[in-house]
N, C-alpha and C. Protein backbone atom coordinates (compact mmCIF):
# COMPACT_ATOMS: atom_id res chain seq x y z
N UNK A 1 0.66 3.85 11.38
CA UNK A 1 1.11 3.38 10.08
C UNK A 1 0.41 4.20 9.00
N UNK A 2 1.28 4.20 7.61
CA UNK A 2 0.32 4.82 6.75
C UNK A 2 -0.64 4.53 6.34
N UNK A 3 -1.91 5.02 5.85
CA UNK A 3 -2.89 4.29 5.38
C UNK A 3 -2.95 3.85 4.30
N UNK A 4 -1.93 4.34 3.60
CA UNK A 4 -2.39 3.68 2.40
C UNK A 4 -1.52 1.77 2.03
N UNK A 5 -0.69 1.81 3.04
CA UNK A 5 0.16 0.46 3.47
C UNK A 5 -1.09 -0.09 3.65
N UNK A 6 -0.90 -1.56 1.90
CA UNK A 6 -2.34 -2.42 2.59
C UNK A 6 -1.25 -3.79 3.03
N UNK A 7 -2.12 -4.65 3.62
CA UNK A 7 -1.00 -6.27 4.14
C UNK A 7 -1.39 -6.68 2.49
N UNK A 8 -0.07 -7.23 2.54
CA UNK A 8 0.70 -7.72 1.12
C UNK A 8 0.51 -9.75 1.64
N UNK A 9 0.50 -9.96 2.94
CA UNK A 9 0.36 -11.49 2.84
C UNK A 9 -0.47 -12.27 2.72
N UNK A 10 -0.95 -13.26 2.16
CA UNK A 10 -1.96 -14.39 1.90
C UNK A 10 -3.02 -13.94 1.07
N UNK A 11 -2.18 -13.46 0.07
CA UNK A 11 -3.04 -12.76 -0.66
C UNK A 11 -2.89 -13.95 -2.64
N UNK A 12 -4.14 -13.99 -3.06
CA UNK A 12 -4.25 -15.09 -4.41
C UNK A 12 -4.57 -13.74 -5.59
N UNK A 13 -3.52 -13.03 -6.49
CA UNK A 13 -2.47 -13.90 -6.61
C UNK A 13 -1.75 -13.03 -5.57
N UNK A 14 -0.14 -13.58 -5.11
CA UNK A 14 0.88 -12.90 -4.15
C UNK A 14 1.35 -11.51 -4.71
N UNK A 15 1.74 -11.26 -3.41
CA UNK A 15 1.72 -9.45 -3.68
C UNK A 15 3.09 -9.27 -4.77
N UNK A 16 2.86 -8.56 -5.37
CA UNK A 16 4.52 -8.61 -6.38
C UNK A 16 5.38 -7.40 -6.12
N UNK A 17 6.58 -7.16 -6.58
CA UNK A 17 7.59 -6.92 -6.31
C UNK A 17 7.39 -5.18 -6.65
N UNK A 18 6.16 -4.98 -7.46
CA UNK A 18 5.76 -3.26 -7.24
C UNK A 18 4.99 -2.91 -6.04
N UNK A 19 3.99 -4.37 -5.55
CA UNK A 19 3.35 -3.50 -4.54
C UNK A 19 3.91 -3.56 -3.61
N UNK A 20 5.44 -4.73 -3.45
CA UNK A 20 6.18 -4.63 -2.29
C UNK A 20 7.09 -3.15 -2.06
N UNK A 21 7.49 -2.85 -3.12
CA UNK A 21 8.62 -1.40 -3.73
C UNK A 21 7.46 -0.75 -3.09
N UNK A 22 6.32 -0.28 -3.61
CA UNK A 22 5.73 0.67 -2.85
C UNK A 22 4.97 0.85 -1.46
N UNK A 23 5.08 -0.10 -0.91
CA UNK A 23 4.62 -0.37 0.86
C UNK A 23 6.21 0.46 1.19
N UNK A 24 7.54 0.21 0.55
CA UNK A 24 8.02 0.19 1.26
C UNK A 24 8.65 2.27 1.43
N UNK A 25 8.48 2.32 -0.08
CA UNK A 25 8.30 3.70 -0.38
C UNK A 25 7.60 4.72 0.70
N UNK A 26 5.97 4.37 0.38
CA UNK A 26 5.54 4.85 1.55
C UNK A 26 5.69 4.66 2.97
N UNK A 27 6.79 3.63 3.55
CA UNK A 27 7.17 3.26 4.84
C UNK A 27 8.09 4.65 5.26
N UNK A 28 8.76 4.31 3.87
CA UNK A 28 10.31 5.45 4.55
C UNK A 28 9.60 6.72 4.33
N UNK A 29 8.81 7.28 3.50
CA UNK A 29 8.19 8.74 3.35
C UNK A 29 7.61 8.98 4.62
N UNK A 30 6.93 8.10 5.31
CA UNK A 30 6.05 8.04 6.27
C UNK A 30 7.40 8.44 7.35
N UNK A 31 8.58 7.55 7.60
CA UNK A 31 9.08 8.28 8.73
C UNK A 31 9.92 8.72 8.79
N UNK A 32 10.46 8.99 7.38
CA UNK A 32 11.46 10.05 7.12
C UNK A 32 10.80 11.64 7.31
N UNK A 33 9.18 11.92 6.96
CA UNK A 33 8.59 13.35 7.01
C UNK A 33 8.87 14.04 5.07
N UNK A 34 9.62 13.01 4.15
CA UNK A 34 9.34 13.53 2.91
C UNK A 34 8.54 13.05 1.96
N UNK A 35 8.38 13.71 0.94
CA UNK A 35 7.57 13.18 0.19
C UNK A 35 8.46 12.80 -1.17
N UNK A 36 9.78 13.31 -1.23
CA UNK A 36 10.54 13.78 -1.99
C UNK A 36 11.42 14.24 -1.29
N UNK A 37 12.66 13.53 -1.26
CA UNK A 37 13.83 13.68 -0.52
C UNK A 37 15.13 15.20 -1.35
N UNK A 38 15.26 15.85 -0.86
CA UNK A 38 16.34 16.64 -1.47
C UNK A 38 17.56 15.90 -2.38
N UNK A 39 18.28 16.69 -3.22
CA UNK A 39 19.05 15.90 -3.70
C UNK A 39 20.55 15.71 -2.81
N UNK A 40 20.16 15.84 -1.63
CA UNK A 40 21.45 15.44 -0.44
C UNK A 40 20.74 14.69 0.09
N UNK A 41 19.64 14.08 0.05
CA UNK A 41 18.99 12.77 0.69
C UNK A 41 18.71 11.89 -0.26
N UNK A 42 18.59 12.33 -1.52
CA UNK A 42 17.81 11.52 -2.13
C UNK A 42 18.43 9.65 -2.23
N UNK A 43 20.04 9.70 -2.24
CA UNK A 43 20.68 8.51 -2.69
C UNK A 43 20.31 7.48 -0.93
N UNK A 44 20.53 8.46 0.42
CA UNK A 44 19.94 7.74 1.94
C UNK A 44 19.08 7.17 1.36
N UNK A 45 18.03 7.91 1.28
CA UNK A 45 16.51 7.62 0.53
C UNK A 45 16.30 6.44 0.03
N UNK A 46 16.41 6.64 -0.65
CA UNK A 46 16.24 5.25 -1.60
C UNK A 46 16.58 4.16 -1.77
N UNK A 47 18.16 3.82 -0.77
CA UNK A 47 18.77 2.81 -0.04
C UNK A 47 17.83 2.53 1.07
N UNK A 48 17.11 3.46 1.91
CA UNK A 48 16.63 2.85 2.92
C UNK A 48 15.13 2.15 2.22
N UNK A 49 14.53 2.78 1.29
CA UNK A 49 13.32 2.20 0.54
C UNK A 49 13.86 0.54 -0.09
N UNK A 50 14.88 0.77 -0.70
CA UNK A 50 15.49 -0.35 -0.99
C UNK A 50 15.72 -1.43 -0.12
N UNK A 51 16.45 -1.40 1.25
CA UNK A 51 16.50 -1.96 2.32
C UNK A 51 15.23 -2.72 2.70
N UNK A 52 14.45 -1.80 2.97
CA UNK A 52 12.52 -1.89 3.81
C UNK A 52 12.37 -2.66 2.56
N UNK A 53 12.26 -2.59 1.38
CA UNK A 53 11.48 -3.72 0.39
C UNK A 53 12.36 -5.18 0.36
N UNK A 54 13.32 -4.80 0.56
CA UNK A 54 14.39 -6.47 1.02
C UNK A 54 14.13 -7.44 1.94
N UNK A 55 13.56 -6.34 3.32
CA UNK A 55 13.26 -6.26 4.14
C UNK A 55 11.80 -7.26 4.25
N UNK A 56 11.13 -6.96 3.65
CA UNK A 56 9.75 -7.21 3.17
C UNK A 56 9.66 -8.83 2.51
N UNK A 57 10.48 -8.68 1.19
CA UNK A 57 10.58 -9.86 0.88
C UNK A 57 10.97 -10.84 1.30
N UNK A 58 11.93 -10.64 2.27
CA UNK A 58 12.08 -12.07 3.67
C UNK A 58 11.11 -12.09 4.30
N UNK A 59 10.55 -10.86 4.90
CA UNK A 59 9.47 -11.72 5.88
C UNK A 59 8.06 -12.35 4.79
N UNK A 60 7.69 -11.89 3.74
CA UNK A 60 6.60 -12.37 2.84
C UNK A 60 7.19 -13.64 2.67
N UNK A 61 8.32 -14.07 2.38
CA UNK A 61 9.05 -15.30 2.10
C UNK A 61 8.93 -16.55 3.20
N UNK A 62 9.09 -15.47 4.35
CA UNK A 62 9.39 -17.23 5.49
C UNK A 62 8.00 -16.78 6.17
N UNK A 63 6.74 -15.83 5.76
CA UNK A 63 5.80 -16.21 6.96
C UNK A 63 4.80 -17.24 6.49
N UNK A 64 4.23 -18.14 7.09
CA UNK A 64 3.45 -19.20 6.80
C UNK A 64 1.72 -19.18 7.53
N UNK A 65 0.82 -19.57 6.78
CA UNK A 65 -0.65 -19.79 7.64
C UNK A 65 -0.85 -21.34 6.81
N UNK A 66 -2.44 -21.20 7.93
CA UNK A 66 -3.07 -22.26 7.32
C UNK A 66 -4.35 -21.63 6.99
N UNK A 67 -4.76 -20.46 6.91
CA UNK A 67 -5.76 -19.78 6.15
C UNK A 67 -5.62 -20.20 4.88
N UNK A 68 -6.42 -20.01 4.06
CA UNK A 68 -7.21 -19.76 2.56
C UNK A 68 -6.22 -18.17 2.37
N UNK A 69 -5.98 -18.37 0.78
CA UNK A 69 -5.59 -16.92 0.40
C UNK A 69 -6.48 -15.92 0.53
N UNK A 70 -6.46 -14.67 0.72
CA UNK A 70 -7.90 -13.83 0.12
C UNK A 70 -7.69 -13.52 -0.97
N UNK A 71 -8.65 -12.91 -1.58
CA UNK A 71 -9.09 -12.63 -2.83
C UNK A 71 -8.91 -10.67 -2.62
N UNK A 72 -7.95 -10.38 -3.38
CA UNK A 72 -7.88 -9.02 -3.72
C UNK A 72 -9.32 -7.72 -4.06
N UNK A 73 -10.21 -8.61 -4.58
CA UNK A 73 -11.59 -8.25 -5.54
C UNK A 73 -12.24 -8.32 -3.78
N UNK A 74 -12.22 -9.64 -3.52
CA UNK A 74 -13.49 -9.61 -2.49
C UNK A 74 -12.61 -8.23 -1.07
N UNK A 75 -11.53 -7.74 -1.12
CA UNK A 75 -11.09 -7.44 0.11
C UNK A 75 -11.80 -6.19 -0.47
N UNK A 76 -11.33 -5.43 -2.00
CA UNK A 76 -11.46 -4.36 -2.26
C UNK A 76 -13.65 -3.57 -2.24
N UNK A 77 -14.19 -5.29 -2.39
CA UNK A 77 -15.42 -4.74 -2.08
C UNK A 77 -15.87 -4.44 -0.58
N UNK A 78 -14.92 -5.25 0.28
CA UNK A 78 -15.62 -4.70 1.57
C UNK A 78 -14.87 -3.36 1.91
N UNK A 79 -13.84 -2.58 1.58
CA UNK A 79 -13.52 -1.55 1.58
C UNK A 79 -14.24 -0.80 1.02
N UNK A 80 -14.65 -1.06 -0.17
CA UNK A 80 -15.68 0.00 -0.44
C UNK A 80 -16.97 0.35 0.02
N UNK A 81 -17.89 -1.12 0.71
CA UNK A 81 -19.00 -1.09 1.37
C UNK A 81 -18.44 0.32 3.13
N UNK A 82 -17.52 -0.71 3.85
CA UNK A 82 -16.89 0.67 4.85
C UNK A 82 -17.03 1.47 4.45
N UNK A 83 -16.46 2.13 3.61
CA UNK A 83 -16.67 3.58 2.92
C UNK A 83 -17.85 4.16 2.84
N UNK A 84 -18.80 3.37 2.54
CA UNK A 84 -20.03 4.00 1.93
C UNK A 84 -21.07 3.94 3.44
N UNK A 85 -20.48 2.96 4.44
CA UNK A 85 -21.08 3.33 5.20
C UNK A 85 -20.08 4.51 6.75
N UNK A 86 -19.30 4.46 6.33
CA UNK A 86 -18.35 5.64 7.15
C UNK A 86 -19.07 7.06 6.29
N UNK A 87 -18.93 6.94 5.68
CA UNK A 87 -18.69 8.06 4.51
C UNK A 87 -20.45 8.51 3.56
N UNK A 88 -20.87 7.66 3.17
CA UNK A 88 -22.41 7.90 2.92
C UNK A 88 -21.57 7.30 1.25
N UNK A 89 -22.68 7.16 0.39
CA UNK A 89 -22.58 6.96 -1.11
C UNK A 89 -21.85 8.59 -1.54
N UNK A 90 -21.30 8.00 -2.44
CA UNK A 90 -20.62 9.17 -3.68
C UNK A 90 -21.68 9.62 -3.99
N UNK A 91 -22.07 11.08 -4.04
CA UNK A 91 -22.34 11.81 -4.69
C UNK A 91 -22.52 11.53 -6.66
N UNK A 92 -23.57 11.75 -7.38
CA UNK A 92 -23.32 12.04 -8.70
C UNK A 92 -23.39 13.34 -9.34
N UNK A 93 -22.24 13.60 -9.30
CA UNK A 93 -22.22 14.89 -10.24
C UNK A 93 -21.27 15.09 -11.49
N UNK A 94 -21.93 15.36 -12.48
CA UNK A 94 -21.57 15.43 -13.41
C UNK A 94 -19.94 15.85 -14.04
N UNK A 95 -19.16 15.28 -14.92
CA UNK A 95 -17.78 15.71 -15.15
C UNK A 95 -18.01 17.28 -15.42
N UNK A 96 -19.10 18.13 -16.38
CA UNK A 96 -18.70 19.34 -17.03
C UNK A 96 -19.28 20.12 -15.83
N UNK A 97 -19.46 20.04 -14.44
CA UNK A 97 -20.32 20.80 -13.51
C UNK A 97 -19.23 21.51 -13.13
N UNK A 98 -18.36 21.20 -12.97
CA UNK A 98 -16.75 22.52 -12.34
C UNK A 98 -16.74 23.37 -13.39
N UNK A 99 -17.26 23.49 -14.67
CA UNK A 99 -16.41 24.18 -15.62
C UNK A 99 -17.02 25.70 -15.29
């Protein structure tokens, strides 16, 4: 799957109708192989992105838990802790150091 596809369910507040459009964006880029469809794909394209986010909103619609929502904030800090320990701390270097 792509990585950047995060789960959109049981989430406080619910995932909305851009971050559903774009899971689904990156679904079809992911297995279509474009990033940007030609303009003889582009109208497939975007029906099938269209589809996959339709797609989406039924199953976000009828799936059910008995979990607690998560919290967007608390998911995005343990992603960042992973990171820092996959990855080490960011670096500080200054904005004018490329020039």
């Amino acid at each position: 799957m792509c990585r950047s596809i995060k789960p959109l369910f049981n989430f406080d507040p619910p995932a909305s109708d851009a971050d559903i459009e774009a899971a689904a964006l990156q679904f079809v880029r992911k297995i279509s192989g474009f990033t940007a469809p030609s303009k003889a794909n582009e109208e497939a394209f975007q029906q099938a992105v269209q589809e996959v986010a339709d797609a989406a909103r039924r199953l976000m619609g009828s799936l059910v838990t008995s979990a607690e929502p998560r919290s967007r904030a608390v998911e995005i800090e343990r992603a960042r802790v992973r990171s820092i320990k996959r990855f080490g701390p960011k670096p500080d270097v200054p904005p004018d150091s490329f020039s």
